[in-house]
Protein backbone atom coordinates (compact mmCIF):
# COMPACT_ATOMS: atom_id res chain seq x y z
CA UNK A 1 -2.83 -0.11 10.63
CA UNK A 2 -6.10 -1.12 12.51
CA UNK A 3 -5.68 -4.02 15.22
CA UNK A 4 -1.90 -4.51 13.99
CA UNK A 5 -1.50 -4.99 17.71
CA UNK A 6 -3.95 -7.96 17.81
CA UNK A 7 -2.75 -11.34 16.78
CA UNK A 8 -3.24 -10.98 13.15
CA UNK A 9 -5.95 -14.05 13.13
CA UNK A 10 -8.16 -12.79 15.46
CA UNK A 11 -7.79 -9.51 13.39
CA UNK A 12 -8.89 -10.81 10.61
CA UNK A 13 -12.07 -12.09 13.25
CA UNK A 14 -12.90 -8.39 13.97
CA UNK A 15 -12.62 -7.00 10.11
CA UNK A 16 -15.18 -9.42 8.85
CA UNK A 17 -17.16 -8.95 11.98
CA UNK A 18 -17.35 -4.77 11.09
CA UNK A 19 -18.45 -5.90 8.04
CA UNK A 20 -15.24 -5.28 5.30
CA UNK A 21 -14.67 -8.25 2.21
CA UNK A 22 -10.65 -7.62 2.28
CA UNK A 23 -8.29 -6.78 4.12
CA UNK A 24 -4.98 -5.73 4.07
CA UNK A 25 -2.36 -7.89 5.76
CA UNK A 26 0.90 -6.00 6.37
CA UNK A 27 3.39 -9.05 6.14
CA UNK A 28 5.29 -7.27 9.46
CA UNK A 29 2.44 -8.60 11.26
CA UNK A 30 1.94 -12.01 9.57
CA UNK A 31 5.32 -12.36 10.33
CA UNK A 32 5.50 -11.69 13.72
CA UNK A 33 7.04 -13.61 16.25
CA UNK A 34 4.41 -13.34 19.13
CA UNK A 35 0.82 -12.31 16.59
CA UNK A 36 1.88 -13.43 13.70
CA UNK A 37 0.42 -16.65 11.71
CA UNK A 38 1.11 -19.43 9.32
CA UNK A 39 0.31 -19.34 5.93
CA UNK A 40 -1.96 -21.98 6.20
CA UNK A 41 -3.54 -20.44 9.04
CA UNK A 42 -3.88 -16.93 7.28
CA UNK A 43 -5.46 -18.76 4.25
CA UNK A 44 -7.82 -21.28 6.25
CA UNK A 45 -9.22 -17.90 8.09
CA UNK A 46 -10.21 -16.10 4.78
CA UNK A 47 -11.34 -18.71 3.30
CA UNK A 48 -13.83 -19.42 6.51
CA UNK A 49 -14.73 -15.56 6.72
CA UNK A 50 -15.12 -15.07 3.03
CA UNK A 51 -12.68 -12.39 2.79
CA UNK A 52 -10.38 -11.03 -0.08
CA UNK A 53 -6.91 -10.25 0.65
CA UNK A 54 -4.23 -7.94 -0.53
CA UNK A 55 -0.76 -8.21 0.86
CA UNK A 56 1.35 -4.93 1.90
CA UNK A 57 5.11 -5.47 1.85
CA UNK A 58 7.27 -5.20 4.74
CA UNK A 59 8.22 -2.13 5.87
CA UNK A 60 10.13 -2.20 9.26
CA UNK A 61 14.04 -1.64 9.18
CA UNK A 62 14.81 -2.88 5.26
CA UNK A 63 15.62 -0.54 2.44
CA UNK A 64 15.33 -2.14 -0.61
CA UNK A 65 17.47 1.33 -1.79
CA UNK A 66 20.21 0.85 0.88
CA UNK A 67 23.62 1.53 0.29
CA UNK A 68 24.64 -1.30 2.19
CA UNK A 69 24.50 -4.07 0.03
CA UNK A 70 23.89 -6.52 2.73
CA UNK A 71 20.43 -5.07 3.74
CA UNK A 72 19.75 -4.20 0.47
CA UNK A 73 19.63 -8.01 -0.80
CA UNK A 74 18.19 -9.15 2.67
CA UNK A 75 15.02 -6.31 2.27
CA UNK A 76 15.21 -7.87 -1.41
CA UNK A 77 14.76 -11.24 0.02
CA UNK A 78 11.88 -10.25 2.48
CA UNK A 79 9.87 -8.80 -0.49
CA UNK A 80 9.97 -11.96 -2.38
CA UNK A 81 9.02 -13.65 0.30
CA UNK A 82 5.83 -11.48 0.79
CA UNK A 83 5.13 -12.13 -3.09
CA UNK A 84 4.98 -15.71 -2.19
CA UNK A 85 2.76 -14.99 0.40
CA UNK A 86 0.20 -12.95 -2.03
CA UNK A 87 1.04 -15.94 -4.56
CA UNK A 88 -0.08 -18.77 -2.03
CA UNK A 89 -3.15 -16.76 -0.46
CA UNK A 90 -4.38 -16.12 -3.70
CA UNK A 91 -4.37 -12.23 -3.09
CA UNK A 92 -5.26 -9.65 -5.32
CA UNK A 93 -2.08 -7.76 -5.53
CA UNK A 94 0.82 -6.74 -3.51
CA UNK A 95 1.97 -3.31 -2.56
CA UNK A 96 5.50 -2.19 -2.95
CA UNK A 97 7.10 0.70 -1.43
CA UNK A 98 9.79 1.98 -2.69
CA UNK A 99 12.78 3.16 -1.19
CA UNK A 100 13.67 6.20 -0.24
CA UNK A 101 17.59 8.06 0.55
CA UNK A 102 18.94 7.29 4.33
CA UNK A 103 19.51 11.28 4.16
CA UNK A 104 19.46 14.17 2.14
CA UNK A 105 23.36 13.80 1.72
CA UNK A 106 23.00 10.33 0.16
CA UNK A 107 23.67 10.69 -3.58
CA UNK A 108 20.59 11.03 -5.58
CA UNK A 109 22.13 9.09 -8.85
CA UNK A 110 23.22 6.29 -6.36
CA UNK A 111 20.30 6.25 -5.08
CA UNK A 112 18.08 6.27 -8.29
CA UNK A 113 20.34 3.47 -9.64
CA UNK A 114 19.37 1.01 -6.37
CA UNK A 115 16.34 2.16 -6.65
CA UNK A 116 15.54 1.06 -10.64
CA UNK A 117 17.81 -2.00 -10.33
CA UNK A 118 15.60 -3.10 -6.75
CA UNK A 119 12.04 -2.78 -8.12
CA UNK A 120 12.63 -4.11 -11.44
CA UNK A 121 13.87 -7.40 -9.92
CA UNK A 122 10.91 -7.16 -7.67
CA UNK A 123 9.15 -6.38 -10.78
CA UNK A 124 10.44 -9.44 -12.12
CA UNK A 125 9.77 -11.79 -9.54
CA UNK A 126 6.30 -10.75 -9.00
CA UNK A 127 5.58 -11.48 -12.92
CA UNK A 128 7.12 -14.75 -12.97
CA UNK A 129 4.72 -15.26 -9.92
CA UNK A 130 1.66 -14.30 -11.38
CA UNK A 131 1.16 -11.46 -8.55
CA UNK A 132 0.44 -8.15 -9.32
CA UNK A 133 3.02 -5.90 -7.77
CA UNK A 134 1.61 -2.20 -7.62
CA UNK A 135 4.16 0.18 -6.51
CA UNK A 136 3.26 3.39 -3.79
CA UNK A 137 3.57 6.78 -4.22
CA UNK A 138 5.30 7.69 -0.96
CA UNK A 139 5.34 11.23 0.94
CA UNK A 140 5.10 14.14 -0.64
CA UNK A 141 6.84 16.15 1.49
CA UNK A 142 9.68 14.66 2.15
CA UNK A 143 13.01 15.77 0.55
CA UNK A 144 14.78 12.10 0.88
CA UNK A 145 11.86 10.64 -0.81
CA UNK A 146 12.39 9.65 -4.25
CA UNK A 147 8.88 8.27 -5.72
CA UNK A 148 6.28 11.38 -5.18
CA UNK A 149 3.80 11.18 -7.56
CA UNK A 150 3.24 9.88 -11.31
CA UNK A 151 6.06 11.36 -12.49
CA UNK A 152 8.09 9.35 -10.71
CA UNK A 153 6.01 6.51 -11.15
CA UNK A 154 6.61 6.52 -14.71
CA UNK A 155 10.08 7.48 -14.93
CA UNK A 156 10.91 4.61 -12.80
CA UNK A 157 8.83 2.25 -14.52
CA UNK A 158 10.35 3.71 -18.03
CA UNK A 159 13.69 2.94 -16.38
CA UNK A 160 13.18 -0.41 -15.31
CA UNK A 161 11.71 -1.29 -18.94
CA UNK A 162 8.57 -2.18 -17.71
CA UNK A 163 5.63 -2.49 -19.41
CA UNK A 164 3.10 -3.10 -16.33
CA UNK A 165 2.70 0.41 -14.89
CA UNK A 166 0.71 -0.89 -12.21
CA UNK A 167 0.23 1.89 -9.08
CA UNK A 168 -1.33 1.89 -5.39
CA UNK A 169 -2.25 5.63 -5.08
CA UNK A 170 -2.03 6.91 -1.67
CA UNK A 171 -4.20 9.70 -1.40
CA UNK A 172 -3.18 10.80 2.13
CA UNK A 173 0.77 10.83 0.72
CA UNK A 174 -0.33 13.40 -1.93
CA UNK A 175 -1.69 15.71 1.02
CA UNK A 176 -3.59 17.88 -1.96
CA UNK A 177 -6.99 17.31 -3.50
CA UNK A 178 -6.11 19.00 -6.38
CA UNK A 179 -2.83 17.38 -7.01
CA UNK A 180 -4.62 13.80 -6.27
CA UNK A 181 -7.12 14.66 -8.86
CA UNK A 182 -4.14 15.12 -11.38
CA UNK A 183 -2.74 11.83 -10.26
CA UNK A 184 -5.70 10.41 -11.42
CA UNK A 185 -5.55 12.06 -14.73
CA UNK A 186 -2.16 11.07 -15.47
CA UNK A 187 -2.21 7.10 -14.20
CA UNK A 188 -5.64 6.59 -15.02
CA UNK A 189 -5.54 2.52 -15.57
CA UNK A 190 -2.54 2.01 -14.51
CA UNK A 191 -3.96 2.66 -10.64
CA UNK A 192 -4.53 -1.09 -9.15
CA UNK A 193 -4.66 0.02 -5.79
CA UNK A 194 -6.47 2.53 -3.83
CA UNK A 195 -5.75 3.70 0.19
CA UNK A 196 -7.90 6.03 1.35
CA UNK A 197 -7.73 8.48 4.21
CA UNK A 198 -8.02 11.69 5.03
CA UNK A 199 -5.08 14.13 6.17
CA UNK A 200 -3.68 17.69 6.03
CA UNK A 201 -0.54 18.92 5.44
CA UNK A 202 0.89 18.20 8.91
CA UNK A 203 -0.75 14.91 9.49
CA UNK A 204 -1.23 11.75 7.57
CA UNK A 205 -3.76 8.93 7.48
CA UNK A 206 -6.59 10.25 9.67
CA UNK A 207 -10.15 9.13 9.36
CA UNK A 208 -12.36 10.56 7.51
CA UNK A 209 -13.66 14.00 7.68
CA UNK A 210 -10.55 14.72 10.22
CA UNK A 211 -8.52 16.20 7.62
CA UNK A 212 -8.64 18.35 4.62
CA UNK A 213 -8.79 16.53 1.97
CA UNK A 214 -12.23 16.39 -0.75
CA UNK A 215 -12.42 12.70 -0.68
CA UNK A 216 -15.96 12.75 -2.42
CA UNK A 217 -14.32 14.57 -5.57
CA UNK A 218 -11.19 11.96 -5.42
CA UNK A 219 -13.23 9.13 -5.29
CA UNK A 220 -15.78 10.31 -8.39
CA UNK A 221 -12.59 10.92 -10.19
CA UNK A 222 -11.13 7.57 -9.62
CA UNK A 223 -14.59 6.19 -10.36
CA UNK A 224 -14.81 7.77 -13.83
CA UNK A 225 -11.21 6.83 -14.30
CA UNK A 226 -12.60 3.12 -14.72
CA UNK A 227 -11.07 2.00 -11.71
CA UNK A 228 -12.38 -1.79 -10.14
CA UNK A 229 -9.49 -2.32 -7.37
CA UNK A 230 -10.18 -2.58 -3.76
CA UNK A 231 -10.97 0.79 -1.73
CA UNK A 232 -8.46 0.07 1.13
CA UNK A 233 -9.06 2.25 4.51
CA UNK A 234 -5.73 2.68 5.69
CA UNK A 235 -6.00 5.31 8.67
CA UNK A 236 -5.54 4.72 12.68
CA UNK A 237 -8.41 3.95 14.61
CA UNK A 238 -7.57 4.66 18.18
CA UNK A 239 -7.45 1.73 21.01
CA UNK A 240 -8.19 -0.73 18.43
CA UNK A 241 -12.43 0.04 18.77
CA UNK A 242 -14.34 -1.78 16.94
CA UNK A 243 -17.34 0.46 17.05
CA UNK A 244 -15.17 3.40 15.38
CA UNK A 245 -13.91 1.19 12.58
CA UNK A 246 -17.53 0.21 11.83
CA UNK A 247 -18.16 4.28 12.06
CA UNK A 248 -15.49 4.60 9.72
CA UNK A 249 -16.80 2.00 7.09
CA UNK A 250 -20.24 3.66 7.27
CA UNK A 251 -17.89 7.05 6.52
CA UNK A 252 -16.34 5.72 3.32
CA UNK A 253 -19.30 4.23 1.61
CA UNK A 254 -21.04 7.65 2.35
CA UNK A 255 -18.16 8.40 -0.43
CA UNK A 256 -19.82 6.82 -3.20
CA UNK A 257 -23.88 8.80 -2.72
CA UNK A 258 -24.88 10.64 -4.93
């Protein structure tokens, strides 16, 4: 979200100079025609500013749930091809969204059934890959959205016949402290992935302390959970300033005090 109107290397400049060790590249902006970079060039620039990576998949105009079979296989396509790029930057993971109904008339059993068939072949192809594929709980409050909270999670994953459970928990998606806090409970190890923001029930991925969330008692549950993944700021940091992102950092460390 932050600088994803910069040209994606001299983004990756600015989050090692506010002083983050990973950072999230959204493969819309890798990919982009105009700020966009090569592989090579995206792995050359973390290698030389010693930074981690995780790779988000892409997210403009597919549906990997579409009832149109032709943008169905091509969003299936695109997410493979983000999976190779995890693969060749040597990532730690990739998140997957899944998909969600074009409307609340779409039928849900349709739906499901694109939905189960499309992430276990992503499923697939990240294992064969060696990537870790960790699959998003998506907004809660949404009625065409399909994959909520752990429930979901693990029906899907039951469904697909997986036996890697793996998760990126979106706290500002949940909306609730409490009902985060029983996300926790549920997934417990099977949470790979962490993005943290704050929000309320109107707005989404704010910084922190803008919103209504207890981040303090989500992130001492996810610590006692056992959980070693990547703490992932995903909010929007206005005008791209640099000064408010380091602000921010400074915010979500004061997370983990005592």
């Amino acid at each position: 979200m932050t600088f994803s109107s910069k040209p994606i290397l001299e983004a990756l400049e600015l989050i090692a100079k506010c002083g983050f060790d990973c950072a999230e590249i959204w493969v819309d902006h890798a990919w982009d025609e105009e700020r966009g970079a090569s592989q090579e060039e995206l792995k050359a620039a973390l290698t030389r500013l010693n930074l981690q990576s995780t790779i988000h998949c892409s997210i403009m105009h597919i549906s990997i749930t579409s009832p149109n079979k032709g943008i169905r296989e091509e969003s299936l396509r695109q997410t493979f091809q983000a999976i190779d790029l995890a693969k060749d930057l040597g990532s730690r993971l990739i998140v997957i969204h899944p998909g969600s109904r074009f409307s609340i008339l779409e039928d849900p059993k349709s739906h499901w059934s694109h939905q189960a068939s499309s992430i276990g072949k992503i499923l697939d192809y990240a294992k064969q890959r060696g990537v870790i594929a960790a699959v998003e709980n998506m907004d809660s409050d949404k009625e065409i959205v399909s994959v909520k909270n752990w429930g979901d999670l693990d029906r899907l994953f039951e469904d697909v016949g997986s036996k890697d459970k793996w998760v990126t928990l979106d706290v500002t998606h949940v909306r609730n402290t409490e009902e985060t806090l029983g996300f926790i409970e549920q997934a417990q190890k099977h949470i790979a992935h962490f993005h943290l923001s704050d929000g309320t029930q109107e707005k989404m991925h704010l910084r922190i302390g803008r919103g209504e969330l207890d981040l303090r008692r989500v992130v001492a549950a996810l610590k006692d959970s056992g959980y070693d993944g990547v703490w992932s700021l995903e909010c929007f940091v206005a005008n791209n300033n640099e000064d408010k992102l380091v602000e921010e950092l400074k915010a979500a460390k004061a997370l983990f005090e005592d």
